[in-house]
N, C-alpha and C. Protein backbone atom coordinates (compact mmCIF):
# COMPACT_ATOMS: atom_id res chain seq x y z
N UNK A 1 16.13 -8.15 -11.25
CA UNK A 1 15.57 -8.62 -10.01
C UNK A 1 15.54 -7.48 -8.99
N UNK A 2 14.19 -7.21 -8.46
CA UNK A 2 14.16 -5.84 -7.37
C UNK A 2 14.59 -6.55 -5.70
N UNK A 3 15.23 -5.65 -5.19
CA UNK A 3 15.68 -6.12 -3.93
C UNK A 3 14.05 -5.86 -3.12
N UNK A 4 14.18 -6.68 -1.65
CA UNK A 4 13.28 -6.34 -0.89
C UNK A 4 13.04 -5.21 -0.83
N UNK A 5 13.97 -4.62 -0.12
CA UNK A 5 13.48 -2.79 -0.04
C UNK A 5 12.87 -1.89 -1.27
N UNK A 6 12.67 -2.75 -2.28
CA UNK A 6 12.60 -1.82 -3.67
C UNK A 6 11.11 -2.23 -3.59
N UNK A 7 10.61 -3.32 -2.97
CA UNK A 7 9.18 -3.65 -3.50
C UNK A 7 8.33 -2.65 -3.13
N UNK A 8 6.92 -2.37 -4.34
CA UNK A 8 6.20 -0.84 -4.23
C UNK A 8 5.50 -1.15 -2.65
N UNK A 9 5.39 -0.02 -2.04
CA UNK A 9 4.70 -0.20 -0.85
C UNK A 9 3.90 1.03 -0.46
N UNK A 10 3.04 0.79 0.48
CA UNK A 10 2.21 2.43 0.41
C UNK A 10 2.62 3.48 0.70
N UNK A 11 3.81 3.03 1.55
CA UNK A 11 4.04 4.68 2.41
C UNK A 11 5.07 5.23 0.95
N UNK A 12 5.80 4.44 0.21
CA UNK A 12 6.63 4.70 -0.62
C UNK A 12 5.80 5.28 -2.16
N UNK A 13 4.90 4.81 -2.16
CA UNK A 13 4.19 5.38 -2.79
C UNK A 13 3.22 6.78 -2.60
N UNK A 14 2.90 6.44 -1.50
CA UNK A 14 2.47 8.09 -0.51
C UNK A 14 3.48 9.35 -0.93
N UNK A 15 4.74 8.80 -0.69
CA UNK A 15 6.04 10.15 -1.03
C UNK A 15 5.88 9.83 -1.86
N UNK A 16 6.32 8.93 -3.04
CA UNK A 16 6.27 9.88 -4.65
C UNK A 16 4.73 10.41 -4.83
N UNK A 17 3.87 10.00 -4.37
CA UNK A 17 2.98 10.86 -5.12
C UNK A 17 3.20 12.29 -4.50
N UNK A 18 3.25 12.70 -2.96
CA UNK A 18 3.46 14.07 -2.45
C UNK A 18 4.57 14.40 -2.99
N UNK A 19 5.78 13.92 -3.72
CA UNK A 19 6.32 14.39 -4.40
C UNK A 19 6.02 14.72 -5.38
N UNK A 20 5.50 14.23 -6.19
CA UNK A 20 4.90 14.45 -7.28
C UNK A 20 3.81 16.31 -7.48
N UNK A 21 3.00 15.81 -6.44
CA UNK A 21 2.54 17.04 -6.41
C UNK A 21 2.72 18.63 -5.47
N UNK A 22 4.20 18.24 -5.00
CA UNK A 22 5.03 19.51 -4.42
C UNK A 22 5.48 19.52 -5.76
N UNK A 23 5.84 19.28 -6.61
CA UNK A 23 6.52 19.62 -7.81
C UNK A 23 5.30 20.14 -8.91
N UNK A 24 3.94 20.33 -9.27
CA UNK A 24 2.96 20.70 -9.59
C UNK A 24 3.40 21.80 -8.74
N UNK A 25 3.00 21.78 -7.50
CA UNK A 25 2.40 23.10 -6.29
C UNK A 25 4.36 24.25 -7.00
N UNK A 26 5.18 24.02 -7.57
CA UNK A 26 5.95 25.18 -8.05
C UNK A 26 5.98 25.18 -9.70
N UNK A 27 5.80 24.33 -9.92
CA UNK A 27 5.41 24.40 -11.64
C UNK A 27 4.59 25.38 -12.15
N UNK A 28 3.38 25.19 -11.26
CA UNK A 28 2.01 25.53 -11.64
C UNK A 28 2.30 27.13 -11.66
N UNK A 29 2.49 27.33 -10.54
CA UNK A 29 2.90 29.59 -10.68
C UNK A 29 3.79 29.59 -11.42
N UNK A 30 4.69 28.99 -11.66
CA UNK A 30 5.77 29.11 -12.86
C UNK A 30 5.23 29.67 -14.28
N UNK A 31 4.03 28.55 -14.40
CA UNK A 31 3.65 28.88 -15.95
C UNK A 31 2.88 29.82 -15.75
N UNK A 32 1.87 29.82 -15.11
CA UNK A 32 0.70 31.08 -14.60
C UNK A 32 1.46 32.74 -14.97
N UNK A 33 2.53 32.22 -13.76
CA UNK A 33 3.15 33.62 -13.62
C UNK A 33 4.14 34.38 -15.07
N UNK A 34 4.74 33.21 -15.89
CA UNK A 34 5.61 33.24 -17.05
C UNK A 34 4.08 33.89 -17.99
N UNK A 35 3.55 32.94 -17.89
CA UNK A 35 2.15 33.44 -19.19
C UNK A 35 0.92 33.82 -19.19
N UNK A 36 0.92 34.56 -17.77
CA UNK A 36 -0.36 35.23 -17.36
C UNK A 36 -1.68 34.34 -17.65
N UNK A 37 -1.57 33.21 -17.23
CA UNK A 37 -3.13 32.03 -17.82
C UNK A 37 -4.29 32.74 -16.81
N UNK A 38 -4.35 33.53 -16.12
CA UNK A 38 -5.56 34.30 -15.80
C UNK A 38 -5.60 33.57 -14.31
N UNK A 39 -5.18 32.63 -13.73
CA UNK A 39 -5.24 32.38 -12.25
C UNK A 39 -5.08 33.28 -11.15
N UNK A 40 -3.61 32.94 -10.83
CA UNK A 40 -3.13 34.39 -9.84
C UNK A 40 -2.26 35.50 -10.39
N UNK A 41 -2.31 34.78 -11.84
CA UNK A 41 -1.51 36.32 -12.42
C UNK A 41 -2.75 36.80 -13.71
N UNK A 42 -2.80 37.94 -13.87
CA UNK A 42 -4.34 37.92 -14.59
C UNK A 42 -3.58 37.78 -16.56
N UNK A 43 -4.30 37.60 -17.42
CA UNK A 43 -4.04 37.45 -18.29
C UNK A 43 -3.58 38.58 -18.75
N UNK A 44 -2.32 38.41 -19.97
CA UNK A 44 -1.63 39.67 -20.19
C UNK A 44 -0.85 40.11 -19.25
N UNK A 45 -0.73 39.71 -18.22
CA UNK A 45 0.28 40.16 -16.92
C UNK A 45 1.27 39.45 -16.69
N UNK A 46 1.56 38.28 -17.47
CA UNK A 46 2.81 37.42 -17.11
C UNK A 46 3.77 37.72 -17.58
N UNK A 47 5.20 36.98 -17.37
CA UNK A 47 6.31 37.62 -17.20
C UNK A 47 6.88 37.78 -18.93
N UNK A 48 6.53 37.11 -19.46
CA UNK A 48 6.50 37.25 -21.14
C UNK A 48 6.21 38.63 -21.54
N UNK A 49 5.02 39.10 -20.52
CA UNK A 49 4.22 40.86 -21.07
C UNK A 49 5.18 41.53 -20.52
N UNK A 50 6.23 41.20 -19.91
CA UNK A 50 6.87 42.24 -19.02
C UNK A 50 6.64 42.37 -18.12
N UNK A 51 5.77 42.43 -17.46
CA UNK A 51 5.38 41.79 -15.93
C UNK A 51 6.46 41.61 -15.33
N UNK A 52 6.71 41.90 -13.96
CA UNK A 52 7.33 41.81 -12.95
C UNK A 52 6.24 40.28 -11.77
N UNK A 53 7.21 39.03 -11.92
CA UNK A 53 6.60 38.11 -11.05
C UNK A 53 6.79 38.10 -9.52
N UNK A 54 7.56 39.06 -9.32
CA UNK A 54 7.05 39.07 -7.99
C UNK A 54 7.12 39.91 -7.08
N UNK A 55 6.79 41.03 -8.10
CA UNK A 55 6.23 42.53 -7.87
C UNK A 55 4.62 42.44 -6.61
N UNK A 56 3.80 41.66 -7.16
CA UNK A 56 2.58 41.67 -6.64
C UNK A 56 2.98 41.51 -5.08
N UNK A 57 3.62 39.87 -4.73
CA UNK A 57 3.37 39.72 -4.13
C UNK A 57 4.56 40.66 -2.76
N UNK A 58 5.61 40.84 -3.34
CA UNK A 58 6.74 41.84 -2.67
C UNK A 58 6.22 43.19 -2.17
N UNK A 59 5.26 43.28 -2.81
CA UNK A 59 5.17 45.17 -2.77
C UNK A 59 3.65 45.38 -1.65
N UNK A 60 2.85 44.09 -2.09
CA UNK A 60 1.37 44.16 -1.64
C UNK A 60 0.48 42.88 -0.53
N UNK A 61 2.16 41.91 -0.59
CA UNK A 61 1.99 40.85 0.32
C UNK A 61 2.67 41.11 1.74
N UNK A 62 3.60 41.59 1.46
CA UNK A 62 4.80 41.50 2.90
C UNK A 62 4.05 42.30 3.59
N UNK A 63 4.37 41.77 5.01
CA UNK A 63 4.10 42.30 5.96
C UNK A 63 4.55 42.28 7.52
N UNK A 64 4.67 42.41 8.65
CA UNK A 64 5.18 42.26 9.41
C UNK A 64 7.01 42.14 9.94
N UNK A 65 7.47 41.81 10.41
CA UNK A 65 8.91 42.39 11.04
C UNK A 65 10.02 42.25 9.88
N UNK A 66 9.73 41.71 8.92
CA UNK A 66 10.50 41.12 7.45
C UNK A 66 10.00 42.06 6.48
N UNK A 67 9.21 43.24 6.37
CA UNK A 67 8.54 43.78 5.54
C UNK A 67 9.65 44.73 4.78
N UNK A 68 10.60 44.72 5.41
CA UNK A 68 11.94 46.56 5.24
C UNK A 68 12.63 45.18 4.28
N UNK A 69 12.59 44.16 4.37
CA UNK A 69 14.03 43.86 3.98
C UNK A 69 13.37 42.79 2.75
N UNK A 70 11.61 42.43 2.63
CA UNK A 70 11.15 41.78 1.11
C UNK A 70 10.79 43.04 0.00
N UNK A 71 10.39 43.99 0.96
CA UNK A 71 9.29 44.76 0.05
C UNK A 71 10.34 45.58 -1.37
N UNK A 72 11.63 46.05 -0.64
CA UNK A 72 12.78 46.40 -1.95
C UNK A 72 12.73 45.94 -3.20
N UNK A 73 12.81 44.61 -3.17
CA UNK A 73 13.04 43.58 -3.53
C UNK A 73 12.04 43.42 -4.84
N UNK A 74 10.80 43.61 -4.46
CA UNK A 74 9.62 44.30 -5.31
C UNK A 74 10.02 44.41 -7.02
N UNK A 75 9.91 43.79 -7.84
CA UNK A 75 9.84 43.99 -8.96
C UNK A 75 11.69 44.10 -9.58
N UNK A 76 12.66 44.17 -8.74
CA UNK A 76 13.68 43.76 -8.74
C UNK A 76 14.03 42.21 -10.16
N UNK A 77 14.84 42.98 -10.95
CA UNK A 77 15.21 41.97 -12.16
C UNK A 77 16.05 40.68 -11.27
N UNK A 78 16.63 40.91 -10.92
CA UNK A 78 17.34 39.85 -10.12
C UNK A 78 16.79 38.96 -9.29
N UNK A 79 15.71 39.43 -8.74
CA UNK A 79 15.13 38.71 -7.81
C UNK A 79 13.38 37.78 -9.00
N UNK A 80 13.51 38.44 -9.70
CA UNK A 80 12.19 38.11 -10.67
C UNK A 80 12.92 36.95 -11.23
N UNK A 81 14.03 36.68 -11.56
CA UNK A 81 15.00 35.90 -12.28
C UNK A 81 15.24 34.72 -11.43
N UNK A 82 15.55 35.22 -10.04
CA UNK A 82 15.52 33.74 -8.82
C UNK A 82 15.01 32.87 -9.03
N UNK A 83 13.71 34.05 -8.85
CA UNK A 83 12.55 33.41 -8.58
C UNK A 83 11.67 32.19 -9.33
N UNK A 84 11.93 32.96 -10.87
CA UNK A 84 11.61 32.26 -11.44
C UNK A 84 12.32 30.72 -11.93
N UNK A 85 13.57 30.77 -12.40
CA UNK A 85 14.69 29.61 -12.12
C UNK A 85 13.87 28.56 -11.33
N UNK A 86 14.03 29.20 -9.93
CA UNK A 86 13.79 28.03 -8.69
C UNK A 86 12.23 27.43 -8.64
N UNK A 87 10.91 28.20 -9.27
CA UNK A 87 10.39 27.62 -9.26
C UNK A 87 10.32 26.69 -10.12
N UNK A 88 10.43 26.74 -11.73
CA UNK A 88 10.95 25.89 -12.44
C UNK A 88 11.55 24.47 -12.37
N UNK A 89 13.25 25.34 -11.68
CA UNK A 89 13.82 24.03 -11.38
C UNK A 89 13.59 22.99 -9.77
N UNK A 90 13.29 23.54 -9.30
CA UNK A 90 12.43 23.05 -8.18
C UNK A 90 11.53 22.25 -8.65
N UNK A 91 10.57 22.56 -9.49
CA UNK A 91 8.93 22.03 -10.22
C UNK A 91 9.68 20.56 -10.77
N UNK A 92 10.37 20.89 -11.92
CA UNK A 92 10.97 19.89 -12.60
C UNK A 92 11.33 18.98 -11.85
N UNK A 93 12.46 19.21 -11.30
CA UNK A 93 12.95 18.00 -10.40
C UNK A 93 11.93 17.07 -9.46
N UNK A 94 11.42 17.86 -8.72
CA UNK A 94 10.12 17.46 -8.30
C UNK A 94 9.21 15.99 -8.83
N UNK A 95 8.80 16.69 -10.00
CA UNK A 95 8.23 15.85 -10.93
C UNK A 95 8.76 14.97 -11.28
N UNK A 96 10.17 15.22 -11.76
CA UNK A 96 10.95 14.41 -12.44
C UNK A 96 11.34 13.07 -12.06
N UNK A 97 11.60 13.41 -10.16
CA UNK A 97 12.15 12.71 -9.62
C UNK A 97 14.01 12.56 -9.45
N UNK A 98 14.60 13.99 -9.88
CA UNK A 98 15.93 13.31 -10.63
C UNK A 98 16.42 15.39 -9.94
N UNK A 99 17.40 14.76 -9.12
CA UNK A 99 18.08 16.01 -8.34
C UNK A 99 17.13 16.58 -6.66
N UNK A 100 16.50 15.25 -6.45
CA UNK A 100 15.12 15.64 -5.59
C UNK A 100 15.64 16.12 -4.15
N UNK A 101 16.87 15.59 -3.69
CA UNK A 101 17.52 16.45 -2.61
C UNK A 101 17.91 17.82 -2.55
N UNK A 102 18.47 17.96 -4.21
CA UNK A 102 18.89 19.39 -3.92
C UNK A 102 17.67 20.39 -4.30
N UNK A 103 16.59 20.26 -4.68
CA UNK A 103 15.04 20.51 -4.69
C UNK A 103 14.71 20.84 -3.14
N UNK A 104 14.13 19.77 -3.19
CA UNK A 104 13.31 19.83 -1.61
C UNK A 104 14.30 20.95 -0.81
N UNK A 105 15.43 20.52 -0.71
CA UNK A 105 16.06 21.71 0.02
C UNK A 105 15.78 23.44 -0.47
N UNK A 106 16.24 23.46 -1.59
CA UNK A 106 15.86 24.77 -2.15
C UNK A 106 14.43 24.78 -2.10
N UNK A 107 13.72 24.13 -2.44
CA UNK A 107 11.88 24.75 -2.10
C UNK A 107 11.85 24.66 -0.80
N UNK A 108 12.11 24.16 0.05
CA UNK A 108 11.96 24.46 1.51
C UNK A 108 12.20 25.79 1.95
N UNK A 109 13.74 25.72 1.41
CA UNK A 109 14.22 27.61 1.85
C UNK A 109 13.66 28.48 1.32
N UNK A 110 12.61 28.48 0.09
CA UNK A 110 11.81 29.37 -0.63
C UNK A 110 11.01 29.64 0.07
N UNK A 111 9.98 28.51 0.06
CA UNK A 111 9.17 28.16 0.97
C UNK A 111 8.91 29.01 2.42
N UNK A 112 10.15 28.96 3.37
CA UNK A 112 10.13 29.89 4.29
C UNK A 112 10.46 30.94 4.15
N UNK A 113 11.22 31.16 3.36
CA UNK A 113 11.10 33.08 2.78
C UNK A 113 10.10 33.24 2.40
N UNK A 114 9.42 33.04 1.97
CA UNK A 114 7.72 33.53 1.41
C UNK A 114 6.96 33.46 2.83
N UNK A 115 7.15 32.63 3.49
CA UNK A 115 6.51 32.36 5.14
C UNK A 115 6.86 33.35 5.94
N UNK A 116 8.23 33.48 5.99
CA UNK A 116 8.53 35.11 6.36
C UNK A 116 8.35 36.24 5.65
N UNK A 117 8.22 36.37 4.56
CA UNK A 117 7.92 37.53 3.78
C UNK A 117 6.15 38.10 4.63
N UNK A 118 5.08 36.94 4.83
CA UNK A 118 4.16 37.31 5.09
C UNK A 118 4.00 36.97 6.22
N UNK A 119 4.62 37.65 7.15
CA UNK A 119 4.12 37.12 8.70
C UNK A 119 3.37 38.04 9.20
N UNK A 120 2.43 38.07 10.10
CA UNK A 120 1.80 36.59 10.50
C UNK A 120 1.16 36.49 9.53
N UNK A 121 0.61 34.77 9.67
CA UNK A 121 -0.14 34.68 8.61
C UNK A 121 -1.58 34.87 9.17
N UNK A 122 -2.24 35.21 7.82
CA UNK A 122 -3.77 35.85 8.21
C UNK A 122 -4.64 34.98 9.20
N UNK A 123 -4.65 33.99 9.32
CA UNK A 123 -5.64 33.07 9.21
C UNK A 123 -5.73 32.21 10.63
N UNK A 124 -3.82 32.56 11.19
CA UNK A 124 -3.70 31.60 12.21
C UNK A 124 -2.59 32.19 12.41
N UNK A 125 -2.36 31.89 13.70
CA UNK A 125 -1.57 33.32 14.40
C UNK A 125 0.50 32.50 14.29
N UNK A 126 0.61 31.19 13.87
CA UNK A 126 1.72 30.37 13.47
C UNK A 126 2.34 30.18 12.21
N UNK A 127 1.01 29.17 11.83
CA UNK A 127 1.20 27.84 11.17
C UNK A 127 0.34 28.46 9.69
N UNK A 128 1.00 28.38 8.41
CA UNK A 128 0.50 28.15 7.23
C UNK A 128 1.24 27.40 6.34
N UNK A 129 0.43 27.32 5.15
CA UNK A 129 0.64 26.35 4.58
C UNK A 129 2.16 26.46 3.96
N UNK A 130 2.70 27.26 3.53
CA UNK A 130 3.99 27.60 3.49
C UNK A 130 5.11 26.58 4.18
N UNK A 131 4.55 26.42 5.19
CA UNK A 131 5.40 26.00 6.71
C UNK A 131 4.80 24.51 6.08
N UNK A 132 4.05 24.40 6.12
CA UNK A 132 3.46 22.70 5.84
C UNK A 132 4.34 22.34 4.49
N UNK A 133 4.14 22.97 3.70
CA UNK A 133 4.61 22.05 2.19
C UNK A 133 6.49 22.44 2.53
N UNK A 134 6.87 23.37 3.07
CA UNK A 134 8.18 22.88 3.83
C UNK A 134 8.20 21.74 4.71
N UNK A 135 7.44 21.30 5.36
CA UNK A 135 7.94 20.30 6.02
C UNK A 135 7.82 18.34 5.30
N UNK A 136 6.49 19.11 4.12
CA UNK A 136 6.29 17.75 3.51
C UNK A 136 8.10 17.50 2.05
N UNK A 137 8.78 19.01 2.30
CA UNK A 137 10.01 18.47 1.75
C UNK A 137 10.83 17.98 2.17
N UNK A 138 10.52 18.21 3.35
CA UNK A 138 11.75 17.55 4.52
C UNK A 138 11.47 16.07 4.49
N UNK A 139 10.41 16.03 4.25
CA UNK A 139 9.84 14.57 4.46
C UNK A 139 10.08 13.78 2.97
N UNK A 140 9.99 14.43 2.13
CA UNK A 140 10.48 13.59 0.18
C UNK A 140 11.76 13.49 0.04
N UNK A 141 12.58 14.81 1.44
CA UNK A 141 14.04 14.32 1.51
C UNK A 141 14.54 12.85 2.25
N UNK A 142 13.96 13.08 3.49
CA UNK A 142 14.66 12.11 4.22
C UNK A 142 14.29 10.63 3.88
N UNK A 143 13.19 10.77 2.70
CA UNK A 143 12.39 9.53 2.22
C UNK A 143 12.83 8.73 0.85
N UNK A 144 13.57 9.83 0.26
CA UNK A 144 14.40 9.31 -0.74
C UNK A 144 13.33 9.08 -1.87
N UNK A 145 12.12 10.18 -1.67
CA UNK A 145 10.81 9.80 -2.84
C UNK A 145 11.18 9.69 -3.80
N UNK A 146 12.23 10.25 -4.55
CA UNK A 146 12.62 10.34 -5.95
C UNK A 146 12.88 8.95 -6.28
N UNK A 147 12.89 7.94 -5.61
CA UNK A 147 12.96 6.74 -6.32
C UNK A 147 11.50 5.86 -6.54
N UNK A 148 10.78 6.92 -6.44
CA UNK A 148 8.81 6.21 -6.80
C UNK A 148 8.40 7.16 -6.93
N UNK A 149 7.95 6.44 -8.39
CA UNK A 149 7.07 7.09 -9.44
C UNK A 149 7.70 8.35 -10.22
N UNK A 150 9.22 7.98 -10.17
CA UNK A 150 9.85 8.75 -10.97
C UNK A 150 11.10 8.12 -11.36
N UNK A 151 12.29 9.05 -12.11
CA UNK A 151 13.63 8.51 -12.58
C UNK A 151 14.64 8.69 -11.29
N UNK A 152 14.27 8.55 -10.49
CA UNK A 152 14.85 8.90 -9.61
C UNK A 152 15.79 7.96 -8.85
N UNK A 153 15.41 6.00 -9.34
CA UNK A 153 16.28 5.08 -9.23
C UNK A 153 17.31 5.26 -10.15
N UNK A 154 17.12 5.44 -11.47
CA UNK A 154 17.76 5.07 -12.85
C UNK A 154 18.80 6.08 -12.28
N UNK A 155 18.54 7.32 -11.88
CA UNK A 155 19.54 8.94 -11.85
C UNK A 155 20.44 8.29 -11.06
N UNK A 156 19.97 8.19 -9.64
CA UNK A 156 20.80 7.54 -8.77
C UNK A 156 21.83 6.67 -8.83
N UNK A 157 21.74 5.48 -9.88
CA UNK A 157 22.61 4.56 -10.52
C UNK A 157 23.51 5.36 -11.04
N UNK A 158 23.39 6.21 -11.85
CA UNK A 158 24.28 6.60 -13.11
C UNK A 158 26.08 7.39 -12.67
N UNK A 159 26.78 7.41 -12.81
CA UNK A 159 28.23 7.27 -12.97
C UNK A 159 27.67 8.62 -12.17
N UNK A 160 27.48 9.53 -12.85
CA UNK A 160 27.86 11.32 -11.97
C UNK A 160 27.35 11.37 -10.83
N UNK A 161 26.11 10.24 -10.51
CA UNK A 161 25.28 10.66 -9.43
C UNK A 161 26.13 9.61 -8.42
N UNK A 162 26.23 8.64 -8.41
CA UNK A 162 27.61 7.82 -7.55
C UNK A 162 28.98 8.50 -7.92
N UNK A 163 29.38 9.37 -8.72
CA UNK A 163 30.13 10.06 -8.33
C UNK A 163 30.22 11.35 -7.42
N UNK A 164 29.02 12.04 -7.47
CA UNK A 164 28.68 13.03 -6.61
C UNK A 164 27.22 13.20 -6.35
N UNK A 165 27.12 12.33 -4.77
CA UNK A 165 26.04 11.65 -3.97
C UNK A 165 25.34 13.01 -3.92
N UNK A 166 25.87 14.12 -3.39
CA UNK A 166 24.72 15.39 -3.59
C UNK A 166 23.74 15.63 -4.31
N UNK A 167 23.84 15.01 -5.67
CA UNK A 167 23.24 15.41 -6.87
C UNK A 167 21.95 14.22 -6.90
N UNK A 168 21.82 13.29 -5.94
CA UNK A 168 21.01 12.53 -5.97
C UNK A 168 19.75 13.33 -5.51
């Protein structure tokens, strides 16, 4: 039997689906960038070829008052390794629905390191999209999306996750 608050409704459905597809929006460079599929990483250039993932954008993106302290960083094993992890596990969860707090948080903070990595942004002297799909995590956080259109009720139930509410 579903309680009132459980019945599907639009706005609840609105967040899992923007959840749903903030978790695409880090998946998607994940694989691109892992297997060079010819998008923004060109074919033969992904991180499988040896490729450095985030060489391109460290060395040839940064810019402005943050530029001394991303551009190092440039092709850096450690930081190619972050990077990649978090988009992954970020993506997954995302999708999954299952760890979606401690997600959204970590893609948020990504999120604005990449926002600072390229300041300003080209286009508009504030506001990019960077800054937006951070704030639509703030919003799958405080919304508890992971429980629509994903496992994100079932996780929640389970012994570890009522044992340690973080992990919800």
């Amino acid at each position: 039997m579903r309680l009132a608050d459980e019945r599907p409704r639009p706005d609840r459905l609105l967040w899992g689906l923007l959840r749903l597809m903030m978790g695409w929006i880090f998946l998607w460079p994940f694989l691109d960038k892992l297997f060079g599929l010819g998008f923004a990483t060109e074919q033969g250039s992904g991180w499988i070829d040896s490729s450095s993932p985030t060489f391109g954008f460290l060395e040839f993106g940064t810019r402005g008052p943050f530029k001394d302290i991303f551009q190092p960083m440039a092709g850096n094993v450690f930081a190619d390794w972050l990077f990649m992890i978090g988009l992954l596990g970020i993506g997954l969860a995302l999708v999954l629905g299952i760890g979606v707090r401690i997600a959204s948080v970590a893609g948020a903070v990504m999120l604005v390191l990449m926002w600072l990595a390229a300041l300003w942004p080209e286009h508009n002297p504030f506001l990019d999209d960077h800054l937006i799909y951070a704030f639509v995590l703030v919003g799958v956080y405080v919304t508890d999306a992971g429980r629509y259109l994903g496992f994100g009720r079932t996780w929640s139930e389970s012994a570890l996750v009522r044992a340690n509410p973080f992990l919800k």
